[in-house]
Protein backbone atom coordinates (compact mmCIF):
# COMPACT_ATOMS: atom_id res chain seq x y z
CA UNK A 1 12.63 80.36 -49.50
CA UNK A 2 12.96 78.28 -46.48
CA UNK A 3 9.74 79.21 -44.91
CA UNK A 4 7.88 78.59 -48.36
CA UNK A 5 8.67 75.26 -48.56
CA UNK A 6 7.73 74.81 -44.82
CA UNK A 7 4.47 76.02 -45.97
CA UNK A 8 3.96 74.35 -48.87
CA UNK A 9 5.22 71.22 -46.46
CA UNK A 10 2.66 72.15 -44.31
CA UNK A 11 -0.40 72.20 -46.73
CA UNK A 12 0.95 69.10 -48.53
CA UNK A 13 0.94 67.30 -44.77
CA UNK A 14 -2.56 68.70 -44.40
CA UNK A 15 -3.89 67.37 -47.88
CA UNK A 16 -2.52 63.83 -47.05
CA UNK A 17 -4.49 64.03 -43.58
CA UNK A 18 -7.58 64.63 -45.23
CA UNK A 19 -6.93 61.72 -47.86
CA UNK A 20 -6.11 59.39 -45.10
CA UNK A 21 -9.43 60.45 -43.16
CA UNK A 22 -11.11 60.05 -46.54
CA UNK A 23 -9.63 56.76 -47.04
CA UNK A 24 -10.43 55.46 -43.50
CA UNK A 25 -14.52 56.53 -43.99
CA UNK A 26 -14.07 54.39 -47.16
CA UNK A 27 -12.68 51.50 -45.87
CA UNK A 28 -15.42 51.40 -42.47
CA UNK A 29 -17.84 51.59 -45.42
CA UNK A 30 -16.64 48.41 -46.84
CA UNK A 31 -16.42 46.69 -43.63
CA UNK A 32 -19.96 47.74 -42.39
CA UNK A 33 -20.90 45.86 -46.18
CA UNK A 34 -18.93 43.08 -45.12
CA UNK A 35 -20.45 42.71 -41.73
CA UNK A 36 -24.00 42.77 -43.19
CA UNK A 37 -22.93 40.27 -45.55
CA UNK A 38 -21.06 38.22 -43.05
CA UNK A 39 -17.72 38.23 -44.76
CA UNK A 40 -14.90 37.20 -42.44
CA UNK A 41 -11.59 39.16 -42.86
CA UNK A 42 -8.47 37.59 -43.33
CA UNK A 43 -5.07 39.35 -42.65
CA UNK A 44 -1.91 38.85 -43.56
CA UNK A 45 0.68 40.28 -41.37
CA UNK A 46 4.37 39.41 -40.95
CA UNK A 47 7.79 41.09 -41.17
CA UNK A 48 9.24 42.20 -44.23
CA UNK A 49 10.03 39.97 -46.83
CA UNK A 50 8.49 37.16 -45.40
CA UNK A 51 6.39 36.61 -48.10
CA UNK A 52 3.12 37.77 -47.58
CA UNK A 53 2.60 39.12 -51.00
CA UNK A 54 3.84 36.33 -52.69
CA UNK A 55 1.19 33.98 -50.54
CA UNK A 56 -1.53 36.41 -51.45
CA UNK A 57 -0.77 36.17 -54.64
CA UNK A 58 -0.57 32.04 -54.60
CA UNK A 59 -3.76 32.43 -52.78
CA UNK A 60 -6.18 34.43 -54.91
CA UNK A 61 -4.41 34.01 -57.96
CA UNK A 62 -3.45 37.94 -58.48
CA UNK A 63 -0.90 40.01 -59.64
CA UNK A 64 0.03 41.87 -56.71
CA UNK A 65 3.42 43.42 -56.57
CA UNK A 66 6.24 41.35 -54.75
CA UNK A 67 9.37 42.18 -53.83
CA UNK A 68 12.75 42.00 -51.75
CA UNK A 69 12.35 45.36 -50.40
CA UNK A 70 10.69 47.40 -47.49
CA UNK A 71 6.85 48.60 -47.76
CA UNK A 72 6.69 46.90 -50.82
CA UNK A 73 3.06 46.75 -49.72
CA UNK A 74 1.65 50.23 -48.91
CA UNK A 75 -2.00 50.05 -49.55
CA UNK A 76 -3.67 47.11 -47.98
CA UNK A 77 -5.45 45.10 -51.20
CA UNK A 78 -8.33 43.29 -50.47
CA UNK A 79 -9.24 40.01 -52.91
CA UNK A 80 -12.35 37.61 -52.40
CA UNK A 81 -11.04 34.12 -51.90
CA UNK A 82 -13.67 31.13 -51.79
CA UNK A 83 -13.01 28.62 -49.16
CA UNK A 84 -14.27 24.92 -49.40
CA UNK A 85 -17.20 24.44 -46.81
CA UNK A 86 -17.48 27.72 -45.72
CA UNK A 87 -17.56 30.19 -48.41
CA UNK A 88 -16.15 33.47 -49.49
CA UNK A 89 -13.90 35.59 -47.09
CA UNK A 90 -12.16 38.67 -47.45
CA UNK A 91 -8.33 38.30 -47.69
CA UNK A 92 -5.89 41.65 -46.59
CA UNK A 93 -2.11 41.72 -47.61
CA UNK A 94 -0.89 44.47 -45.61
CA UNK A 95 2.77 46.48 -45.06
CA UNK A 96 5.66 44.17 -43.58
CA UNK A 97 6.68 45.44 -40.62
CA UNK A 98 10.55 45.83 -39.68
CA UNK A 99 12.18 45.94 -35.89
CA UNK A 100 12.24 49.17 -33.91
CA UNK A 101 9.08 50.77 -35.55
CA UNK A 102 8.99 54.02 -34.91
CA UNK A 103 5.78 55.46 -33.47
CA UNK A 104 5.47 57.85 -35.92
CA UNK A 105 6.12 54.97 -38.72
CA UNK A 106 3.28 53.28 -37.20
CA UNK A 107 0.92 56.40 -37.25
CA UNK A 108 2.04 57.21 -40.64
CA UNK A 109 1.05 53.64 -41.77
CA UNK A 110 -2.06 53.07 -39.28
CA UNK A 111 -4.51 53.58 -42.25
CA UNK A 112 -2.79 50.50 -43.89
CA UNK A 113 -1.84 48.28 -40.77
CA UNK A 114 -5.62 48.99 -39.23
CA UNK A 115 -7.75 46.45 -41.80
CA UNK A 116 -5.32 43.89 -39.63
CA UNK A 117 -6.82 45.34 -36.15
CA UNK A 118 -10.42 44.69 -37.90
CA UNK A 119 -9.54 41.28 -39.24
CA UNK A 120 -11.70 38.04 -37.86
CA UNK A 121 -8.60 35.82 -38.50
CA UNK A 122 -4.76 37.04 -38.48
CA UNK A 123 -2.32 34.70 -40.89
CA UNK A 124 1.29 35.80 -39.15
CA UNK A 125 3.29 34.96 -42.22
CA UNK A 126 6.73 33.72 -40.87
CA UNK A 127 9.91 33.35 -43.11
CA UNK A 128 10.89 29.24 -41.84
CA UNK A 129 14.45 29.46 -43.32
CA UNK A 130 15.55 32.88 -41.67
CA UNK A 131 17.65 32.92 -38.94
CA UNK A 132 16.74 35.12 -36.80
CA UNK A 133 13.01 34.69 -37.03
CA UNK A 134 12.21 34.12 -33.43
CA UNK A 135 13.05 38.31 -33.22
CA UNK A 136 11.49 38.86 -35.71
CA UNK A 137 8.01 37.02 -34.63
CA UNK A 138 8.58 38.68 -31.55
CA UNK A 139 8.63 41.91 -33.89
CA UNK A 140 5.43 41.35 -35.26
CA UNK A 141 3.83 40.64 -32.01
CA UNK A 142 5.04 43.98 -30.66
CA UNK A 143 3.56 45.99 -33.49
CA UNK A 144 0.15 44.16 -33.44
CA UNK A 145 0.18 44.99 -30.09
CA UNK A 146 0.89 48.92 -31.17
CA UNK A 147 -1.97 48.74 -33.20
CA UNK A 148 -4.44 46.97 -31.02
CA UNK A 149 -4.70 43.88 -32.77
CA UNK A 150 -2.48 41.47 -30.36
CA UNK A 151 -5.82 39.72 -29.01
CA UNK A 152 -7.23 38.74 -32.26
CA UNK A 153 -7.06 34.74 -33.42
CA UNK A 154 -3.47 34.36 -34.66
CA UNK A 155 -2.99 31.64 -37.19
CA UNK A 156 1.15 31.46 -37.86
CA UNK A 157 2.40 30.28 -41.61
CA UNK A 158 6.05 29.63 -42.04
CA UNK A 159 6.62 29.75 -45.47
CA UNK A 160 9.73 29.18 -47.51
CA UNK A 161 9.56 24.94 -46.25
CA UNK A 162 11.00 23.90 -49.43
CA UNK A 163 14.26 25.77 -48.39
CA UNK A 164 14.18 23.57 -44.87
CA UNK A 165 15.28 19.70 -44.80
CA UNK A 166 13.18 17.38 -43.27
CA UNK A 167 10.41 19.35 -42.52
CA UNK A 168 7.01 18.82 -45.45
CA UNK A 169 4.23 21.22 -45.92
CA UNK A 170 1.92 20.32 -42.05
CA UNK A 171 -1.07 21.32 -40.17
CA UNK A 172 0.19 21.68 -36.37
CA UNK A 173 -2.50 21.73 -34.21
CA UNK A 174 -2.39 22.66 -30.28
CA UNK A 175 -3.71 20.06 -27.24
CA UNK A 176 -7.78 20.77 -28.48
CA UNK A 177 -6.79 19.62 -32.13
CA UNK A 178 -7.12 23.54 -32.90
CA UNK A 179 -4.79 24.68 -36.01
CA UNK A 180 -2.14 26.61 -33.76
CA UNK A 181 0.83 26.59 -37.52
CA UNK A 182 0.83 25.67 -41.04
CA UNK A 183 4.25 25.02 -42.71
CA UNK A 184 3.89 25.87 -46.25
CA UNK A 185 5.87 27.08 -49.67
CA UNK A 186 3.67 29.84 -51.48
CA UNK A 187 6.66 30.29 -54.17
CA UNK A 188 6.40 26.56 -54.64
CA UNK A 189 2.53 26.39 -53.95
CA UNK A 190 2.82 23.79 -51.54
CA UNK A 191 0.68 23.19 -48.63
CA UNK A 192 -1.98 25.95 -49.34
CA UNK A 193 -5.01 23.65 -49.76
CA UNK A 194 -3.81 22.82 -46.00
CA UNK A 195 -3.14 26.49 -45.60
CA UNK A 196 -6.73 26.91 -46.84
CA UNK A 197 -8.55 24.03 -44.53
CA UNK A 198 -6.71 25.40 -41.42
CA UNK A 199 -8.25 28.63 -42.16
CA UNK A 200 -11.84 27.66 -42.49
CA UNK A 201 -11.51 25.02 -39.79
CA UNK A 202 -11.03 28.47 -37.41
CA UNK A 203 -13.46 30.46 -38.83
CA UNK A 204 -15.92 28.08 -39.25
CA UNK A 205 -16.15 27.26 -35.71
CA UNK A 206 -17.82 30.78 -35.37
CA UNK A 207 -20.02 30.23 -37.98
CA UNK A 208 -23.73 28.57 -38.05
CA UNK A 209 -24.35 26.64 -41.75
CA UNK A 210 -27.15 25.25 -42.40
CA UNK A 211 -30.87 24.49 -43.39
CA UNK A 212 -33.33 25.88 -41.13
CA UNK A 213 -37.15 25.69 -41.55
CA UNK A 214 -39.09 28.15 -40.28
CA UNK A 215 -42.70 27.77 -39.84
CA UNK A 216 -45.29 31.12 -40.74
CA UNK A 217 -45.57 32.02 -37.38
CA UNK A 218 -41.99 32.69 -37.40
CA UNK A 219 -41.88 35.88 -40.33
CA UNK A 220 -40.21 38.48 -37.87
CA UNK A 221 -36.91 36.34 -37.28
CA UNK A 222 -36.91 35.55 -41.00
CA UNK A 223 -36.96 39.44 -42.03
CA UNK A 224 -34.23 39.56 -39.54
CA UNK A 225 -32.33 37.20 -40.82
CA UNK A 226 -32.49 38.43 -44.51
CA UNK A 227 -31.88 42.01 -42.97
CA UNK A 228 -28.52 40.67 -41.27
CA UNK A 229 -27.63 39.04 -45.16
CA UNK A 230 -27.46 35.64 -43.44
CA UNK A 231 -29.80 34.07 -46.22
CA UNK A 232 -28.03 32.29 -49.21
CA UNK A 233 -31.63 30.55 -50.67
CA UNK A 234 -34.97 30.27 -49.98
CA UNK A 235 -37.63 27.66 -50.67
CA UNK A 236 -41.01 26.28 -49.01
CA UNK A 237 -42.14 23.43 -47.71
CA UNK A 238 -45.90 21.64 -48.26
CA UNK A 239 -46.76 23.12 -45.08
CA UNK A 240 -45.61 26.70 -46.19
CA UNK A 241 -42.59 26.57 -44.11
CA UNK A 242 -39.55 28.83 -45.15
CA UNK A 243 -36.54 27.01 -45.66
CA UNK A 244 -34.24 29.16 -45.29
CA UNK A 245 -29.71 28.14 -46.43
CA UNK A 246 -28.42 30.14 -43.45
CA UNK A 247 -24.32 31.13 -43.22
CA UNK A 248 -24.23 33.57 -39.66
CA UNK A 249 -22.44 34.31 -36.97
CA UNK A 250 -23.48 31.92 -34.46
CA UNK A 251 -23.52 34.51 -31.67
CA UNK A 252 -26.20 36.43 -34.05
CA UNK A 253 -27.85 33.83 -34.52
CA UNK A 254 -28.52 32.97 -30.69
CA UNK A 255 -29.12 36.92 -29.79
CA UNK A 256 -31.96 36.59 -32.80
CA UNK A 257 -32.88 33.27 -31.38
CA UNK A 258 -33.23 34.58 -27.57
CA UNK A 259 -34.73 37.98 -27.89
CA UNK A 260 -37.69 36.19 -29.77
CA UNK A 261 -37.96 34.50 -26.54
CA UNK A 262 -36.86 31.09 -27.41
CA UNK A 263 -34.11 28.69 -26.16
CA UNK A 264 -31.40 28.95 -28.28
CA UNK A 265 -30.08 25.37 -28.11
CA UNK A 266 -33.75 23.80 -28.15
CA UNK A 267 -34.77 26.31 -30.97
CA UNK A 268 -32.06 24.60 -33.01
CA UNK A 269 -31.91 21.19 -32.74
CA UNK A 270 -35.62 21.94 -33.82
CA UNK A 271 -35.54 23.59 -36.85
CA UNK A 272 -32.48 22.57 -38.42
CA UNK A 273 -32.31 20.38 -41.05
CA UNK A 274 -30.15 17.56 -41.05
């Protein structure tokens, strides 16, 4: 008996293998989709309980489950979430991680904690009113690390200000006036719109928006840009000019810009739109 249930253990291990592979192809699908349309991806990562769920939820208005336990989160959900001037991105709630991961915890969960190590923007969701939440920060920072994602942008939220006195829902920003913390409630929905500009304050800084009017002699770097998805409208000018509403990477834009010859800084201050 005991060496049929070690095979049957073994197949079963096998079958979830393949369904994790399976899963994974999926998910670089959506990503290579994402990156076409120039999507950022947002990712929420924090220690257990912290609230990340119940942010999401505040967030994107969903129904996604939240609770006082550990792995409440298994499979990473992914929700569109519009952002005043600068458009749609992705947004990730992903498992809370605990101290002393195991490596084989971290394996085990890598399909799930890896849409964080592919994320443009990580929101370290920090629980403000627990007491020992400088370990558990440092927690976080060690399993990011684990999973390669330690050098991404880092954007920390404490959450749960409404249980702290004296302290209101903030923007903190570092020396350069860069959003380094937001202090927010999701339970109470305070502070997200704040939550919200920090977030496309960061990723807009990476981002070209704008009008840019190409003349005819210029079709090749139009098709490109359509073919990168960078395009939200096109119209023409009297002169048969495309003018093209443009939301890109900015280093795209410049490798498009520079391999057609041109200078990149010249070729825009001449042909966009103010």
């Amino acid at each position: 008996q005991l060496e049929t249930d070690r095979r049957l253990l073994r197949v079963r291990i096998r079958q979830i293998k393949q369904r994790l592979e399976k899963v994974r192809g999926q998910r670089e699908q959506a990503r290579r989709g994402r990156r076409r349309a120039d999507i950022p991806l947002v990712s929420l990562v924090g220690y257990t309980n912290a609230g990340k769920s119940t942010l999401f939820n505040a967030l994107t208005e969903s129904a996604v489950y939240a609770a006082d336990q550990l792995f409440a989160t298994l499979d990473p959900t992914l929700r569109r979430l519009e952002l005043d001037d600068l458009g749609p991105v992705v947004l990730a709630d992903t498992v809370g991680f605990i101290r002393h991961l195991p490596h084989k915890l971290v394996e085990s969960f890598r399909a799930t904690l890896e849409e964080s190590s592919n994320a443009d923007l990580l929101l370290h969701v920090i629980d403000a009113h627990e007491p020992e939440r400088d370990e558990q920060i440092e927690q976080v920072l060690a399993v990011l690390t684990e999973i390669g994602a330690h050098e991404l942008p880092i954007l920390e939220v404490y959450n749960k200000v409404d249980l702290l006195e004296g302290i209101e829902p903030q923007i903190q920003r570092n020396a350069d006036g860069i959003p380094q913390r937001v202090w927010i409630s999701a339970q109470m929905g305070l502070g997200l719109d704040l939550l919200k500009q920090a977030v496309a304050e960061l990723l807009g800084d990476d981002l070209f928006i704008g009008t840019m009017r190409l003349p005819q002699g210029l079709g090749r770097l139009r098709a490109q840009l359509f073919g990168l998805g960078a395009v939200q409208s096109e119209s023409h000018d009297e002169e048969g000019g495309s003018l093209l509403n443009v939301r890109v990477q900015r280093v795209e834009l410049r490798r498009l810009i520079s391999r057609e010859g041109f200078d990149t800084e010249q070729f825009l201050e001449q042909h966009t739109l103010q």
